[in-house]
Protein backbone atom coordinates (compact mmCIF):
# COMPACT_ATOMS: atom_id res chain seq x y z
CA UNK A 1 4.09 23.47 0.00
CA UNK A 2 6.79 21.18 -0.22
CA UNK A 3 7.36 19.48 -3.25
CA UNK A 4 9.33 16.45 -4.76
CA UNK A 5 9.51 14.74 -8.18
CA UNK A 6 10.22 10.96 -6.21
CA UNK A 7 7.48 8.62 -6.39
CA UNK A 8 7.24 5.99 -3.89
CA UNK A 9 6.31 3.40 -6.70
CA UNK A 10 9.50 2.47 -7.36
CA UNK A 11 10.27 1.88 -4.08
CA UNK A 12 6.73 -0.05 -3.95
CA UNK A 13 7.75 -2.27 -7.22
CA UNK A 14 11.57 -2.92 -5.62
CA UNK A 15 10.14 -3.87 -2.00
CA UNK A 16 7.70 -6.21 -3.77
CA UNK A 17 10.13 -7.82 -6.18
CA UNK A 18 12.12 -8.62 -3.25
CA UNK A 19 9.51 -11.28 -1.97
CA UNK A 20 10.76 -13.33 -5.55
CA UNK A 21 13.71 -14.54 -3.07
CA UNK A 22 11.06 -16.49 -1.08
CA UNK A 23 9.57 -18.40 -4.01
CA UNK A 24 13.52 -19.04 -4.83
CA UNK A 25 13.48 -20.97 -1.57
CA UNK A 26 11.76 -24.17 -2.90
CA UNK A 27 14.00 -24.20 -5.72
CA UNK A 28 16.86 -24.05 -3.81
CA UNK A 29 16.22 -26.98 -1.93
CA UNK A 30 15.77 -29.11 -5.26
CA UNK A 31 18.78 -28.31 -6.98
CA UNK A 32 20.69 -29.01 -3.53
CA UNK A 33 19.06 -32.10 -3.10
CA UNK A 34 18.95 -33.69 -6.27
CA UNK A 35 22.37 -34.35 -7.15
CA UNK A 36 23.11 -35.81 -3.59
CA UNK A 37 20.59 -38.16 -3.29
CA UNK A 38 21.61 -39.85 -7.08
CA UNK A 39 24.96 -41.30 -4.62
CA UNK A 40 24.88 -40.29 -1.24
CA UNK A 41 24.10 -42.07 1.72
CA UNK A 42 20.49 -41.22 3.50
CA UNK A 43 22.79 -40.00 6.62
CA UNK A 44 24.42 -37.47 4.01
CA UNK A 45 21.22 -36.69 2.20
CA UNK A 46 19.19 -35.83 5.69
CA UNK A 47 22.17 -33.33 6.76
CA UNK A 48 22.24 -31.79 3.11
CA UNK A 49 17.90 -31.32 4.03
CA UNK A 50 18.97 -29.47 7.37
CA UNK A 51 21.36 -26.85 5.78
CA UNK A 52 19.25 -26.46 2.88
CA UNK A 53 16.32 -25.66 5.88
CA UNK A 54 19.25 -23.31 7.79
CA UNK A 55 19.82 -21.72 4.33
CA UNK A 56 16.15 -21.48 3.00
CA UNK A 57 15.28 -19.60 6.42
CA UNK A 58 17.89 -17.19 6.18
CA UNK A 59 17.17 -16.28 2.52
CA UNK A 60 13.35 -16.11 3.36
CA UNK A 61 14.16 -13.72 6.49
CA UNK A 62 16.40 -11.88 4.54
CA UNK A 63 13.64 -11.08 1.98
CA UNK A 64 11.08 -10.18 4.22
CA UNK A 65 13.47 -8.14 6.06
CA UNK A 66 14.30 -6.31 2.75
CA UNK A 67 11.21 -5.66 1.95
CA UNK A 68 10.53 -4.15 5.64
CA UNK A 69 13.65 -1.61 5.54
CA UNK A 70 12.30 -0.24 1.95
CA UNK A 71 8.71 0.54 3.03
CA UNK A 72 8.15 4.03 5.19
CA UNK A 73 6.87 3.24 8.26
CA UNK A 74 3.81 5.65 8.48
CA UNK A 75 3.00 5.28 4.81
CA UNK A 76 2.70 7.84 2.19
CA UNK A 77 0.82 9.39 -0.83
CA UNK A 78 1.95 10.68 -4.53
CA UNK A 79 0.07 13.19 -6.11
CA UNK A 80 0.97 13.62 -10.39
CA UNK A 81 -0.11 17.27 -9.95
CA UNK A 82 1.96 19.87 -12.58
CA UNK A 83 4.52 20.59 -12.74
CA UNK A 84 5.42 18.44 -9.97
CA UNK A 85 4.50 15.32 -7.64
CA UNK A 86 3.71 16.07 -4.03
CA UNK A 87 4.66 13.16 -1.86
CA UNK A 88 2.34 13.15 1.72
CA UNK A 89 3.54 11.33 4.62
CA UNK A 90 1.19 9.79 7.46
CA UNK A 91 -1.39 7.68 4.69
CA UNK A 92 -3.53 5.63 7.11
CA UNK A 93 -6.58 3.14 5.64
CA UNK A 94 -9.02 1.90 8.35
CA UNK A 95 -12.50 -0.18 7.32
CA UNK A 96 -15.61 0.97 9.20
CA UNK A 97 -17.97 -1.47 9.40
CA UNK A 98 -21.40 0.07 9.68
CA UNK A 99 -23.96 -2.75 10.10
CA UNK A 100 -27.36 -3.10 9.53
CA UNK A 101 -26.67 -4.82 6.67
CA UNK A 102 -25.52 -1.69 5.07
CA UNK A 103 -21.77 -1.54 2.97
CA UNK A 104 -18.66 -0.89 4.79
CA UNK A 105 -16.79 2.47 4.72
CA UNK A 106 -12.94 2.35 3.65
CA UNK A 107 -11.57 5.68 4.78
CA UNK A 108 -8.21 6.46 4.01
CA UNK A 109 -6.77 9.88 5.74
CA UNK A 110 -2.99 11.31 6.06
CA UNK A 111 -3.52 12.41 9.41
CA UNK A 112 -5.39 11.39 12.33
CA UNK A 113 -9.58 11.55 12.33
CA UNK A 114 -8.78 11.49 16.14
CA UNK A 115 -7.27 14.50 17.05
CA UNK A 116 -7.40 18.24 15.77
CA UNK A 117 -3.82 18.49 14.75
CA UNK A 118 -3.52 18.75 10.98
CA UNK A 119 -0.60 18.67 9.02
CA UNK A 120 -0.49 19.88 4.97
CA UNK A 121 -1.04 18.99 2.45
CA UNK A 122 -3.71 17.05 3.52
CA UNK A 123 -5.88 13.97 1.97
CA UNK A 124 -9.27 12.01 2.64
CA UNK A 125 -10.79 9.49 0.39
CA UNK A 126 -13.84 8.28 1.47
CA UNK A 127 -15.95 5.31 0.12
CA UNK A 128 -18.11 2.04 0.32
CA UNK A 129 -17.29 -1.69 0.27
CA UNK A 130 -18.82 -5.02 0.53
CA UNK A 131 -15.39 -6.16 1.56
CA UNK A 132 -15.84 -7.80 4.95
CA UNK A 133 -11.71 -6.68 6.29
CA UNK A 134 -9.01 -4.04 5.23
CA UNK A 135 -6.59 -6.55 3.97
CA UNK A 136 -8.93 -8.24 1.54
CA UNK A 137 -9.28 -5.04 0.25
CA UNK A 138 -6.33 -6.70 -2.19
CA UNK A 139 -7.17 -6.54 -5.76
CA UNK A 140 -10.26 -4.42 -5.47
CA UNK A 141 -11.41 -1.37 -6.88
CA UNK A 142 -13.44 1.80 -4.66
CA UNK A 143 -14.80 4.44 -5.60
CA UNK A 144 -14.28 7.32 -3.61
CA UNK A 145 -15.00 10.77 -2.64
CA UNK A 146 -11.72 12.82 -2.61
CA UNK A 147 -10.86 15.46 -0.60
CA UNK A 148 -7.35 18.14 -0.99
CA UNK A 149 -6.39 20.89 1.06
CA UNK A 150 -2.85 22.18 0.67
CA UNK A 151 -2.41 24.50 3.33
CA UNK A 152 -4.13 25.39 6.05
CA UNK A 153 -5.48 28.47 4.62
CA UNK A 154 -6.00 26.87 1.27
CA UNK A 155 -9.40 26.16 -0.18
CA UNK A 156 -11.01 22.32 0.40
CA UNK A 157 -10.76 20.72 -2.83
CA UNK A 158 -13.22 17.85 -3.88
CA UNK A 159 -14.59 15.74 -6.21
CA UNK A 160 -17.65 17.36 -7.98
CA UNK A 161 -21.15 16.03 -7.42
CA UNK A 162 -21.41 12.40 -8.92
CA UNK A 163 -17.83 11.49 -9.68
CA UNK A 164 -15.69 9.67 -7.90
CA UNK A 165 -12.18 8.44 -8.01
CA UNK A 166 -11.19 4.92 -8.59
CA UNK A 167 -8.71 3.61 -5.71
CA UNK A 168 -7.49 0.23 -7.66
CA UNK A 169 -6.09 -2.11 -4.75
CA UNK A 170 -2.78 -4.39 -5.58
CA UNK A 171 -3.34 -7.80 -5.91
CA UNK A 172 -0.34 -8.87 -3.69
CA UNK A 173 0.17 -6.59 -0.04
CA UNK A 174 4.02 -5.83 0.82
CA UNK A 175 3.31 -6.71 4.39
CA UNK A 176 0.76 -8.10 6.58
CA UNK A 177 0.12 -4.08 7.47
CA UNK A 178 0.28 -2.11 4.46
CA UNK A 179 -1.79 -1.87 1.31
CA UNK A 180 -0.78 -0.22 -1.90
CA UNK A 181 -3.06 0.86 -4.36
CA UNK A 182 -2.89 3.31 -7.91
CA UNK A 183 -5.77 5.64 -9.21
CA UNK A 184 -6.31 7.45 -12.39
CA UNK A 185 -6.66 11.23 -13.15
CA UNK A 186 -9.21 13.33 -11.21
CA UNK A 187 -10.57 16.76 -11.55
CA UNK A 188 -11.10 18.65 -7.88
CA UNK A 189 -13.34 21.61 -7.62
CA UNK A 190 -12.32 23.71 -4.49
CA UNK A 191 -14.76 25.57 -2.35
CA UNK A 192 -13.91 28.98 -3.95
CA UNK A 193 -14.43 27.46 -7.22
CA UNK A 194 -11.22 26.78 -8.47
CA UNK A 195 -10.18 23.67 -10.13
CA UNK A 196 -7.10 21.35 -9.59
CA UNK A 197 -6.28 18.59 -11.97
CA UNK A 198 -5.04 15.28 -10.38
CA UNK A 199 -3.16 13.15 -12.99
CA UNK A 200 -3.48 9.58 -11.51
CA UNK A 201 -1.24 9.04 -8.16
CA UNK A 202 -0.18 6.02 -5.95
CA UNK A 203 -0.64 5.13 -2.47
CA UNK A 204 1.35 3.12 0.29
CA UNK A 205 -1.29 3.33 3.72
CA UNK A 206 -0.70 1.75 6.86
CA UNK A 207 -4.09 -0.69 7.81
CA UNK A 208 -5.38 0.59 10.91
CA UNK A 209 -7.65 -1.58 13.13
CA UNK A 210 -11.02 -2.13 12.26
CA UNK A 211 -13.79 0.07 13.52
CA UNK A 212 -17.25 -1.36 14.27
């Protein structure tokens, strides 16, 4: 099982700090524009406005680009297991709405439901929402069933019978496609009774589209 000791939350707390150059924008244009309009001409003061614009764009594409280039692509998982974190590729979230009145499902997998492929180490967490979409899943916690298997060959590791792990949503997404979320430490029973302790983790997952 492949193993690493880098976390994606740093990268997660760098690509998110980034978006502080957008705020910056607005302040931008008042210190430009301040000092000229005390003894300019209006003429002078509306072409300081459009370079301040030019420049406010560029600094606002350059942030979200930033924040683009830092975040992987497919999404990924950190498990704090000992003595080392695993890092697992692929982390997909999807909301299942089931009707009938009844709570949603969030379901968040590191490979696809769809096909029979797997690849390991593998993860499913599995709960219930009232939240009507995937992306105002921001800022909310879910409890979840979780479900390990390292290897093909490996034992199915769970949560025992009425626990649950707590998936605690970030307030603020990185993009308009991603979630990131933190939980705490978990014990897994595996289905030839062995026991793996979890301690706490963080996850970057790609929102797929909503299934009805």
């Amino acid at each position: 099982m492949p193993h690493t000791t880098k976390s994606p939350h740093g990268r997660m707390l760098s690509a998110l700090a980034n978006t502080d150059h957008v705020k910056q924008t607005s302040m931008f244009l008042a210190m430009l524009v301040l000092p000229l309009a005390l003894g300019c001409s209006k003429e002078q003061i509306e072409q300081a406005l459009e370079t301040a614009k030019s420049k406010s764009k560029a600094m606002t594409t350059s942030a979200v680009e930033s924040v683009e280039e830092q975040l992987p692509e497919s999404g990924e998982i950190t498990l704090n297991l000992q003595p080392d974190p695993i890092v697992i590729s692929n982390a997909e979230i999807e909301l299942i709405s089931i009707g009938d009145g009844r709570p949603n499902v969030v379901q968040i997998t590191t490979y696809a439901p769809e096909t029979s492929s797997r690849s390991y180490p593998m993860v499913l967490l599995h709960g219930t929402t009232n939240t009507a979409t995937t992306a105002n899943l921001a800022g909310e916690k879910v409890r979840c069933d979780f479900y390990y298997q390292q290897s093909a060959a490996s034992p199915i590791a769970m949560t025992k019978s009425g626990e649950a792990l707590t998936v605690v949503f970030q307030p603020s997404n990185p993009t308009n496609n991603a979630l990131t979320a933190t939980f705490g430490m978990i014990s897994l029973r595996g289905s030839d009774d062995s026991m793996i302790q979890i301690h706490g983790g963080h996850l970057l997952a790609v929102i797929r589209e909503e299934t009805n």
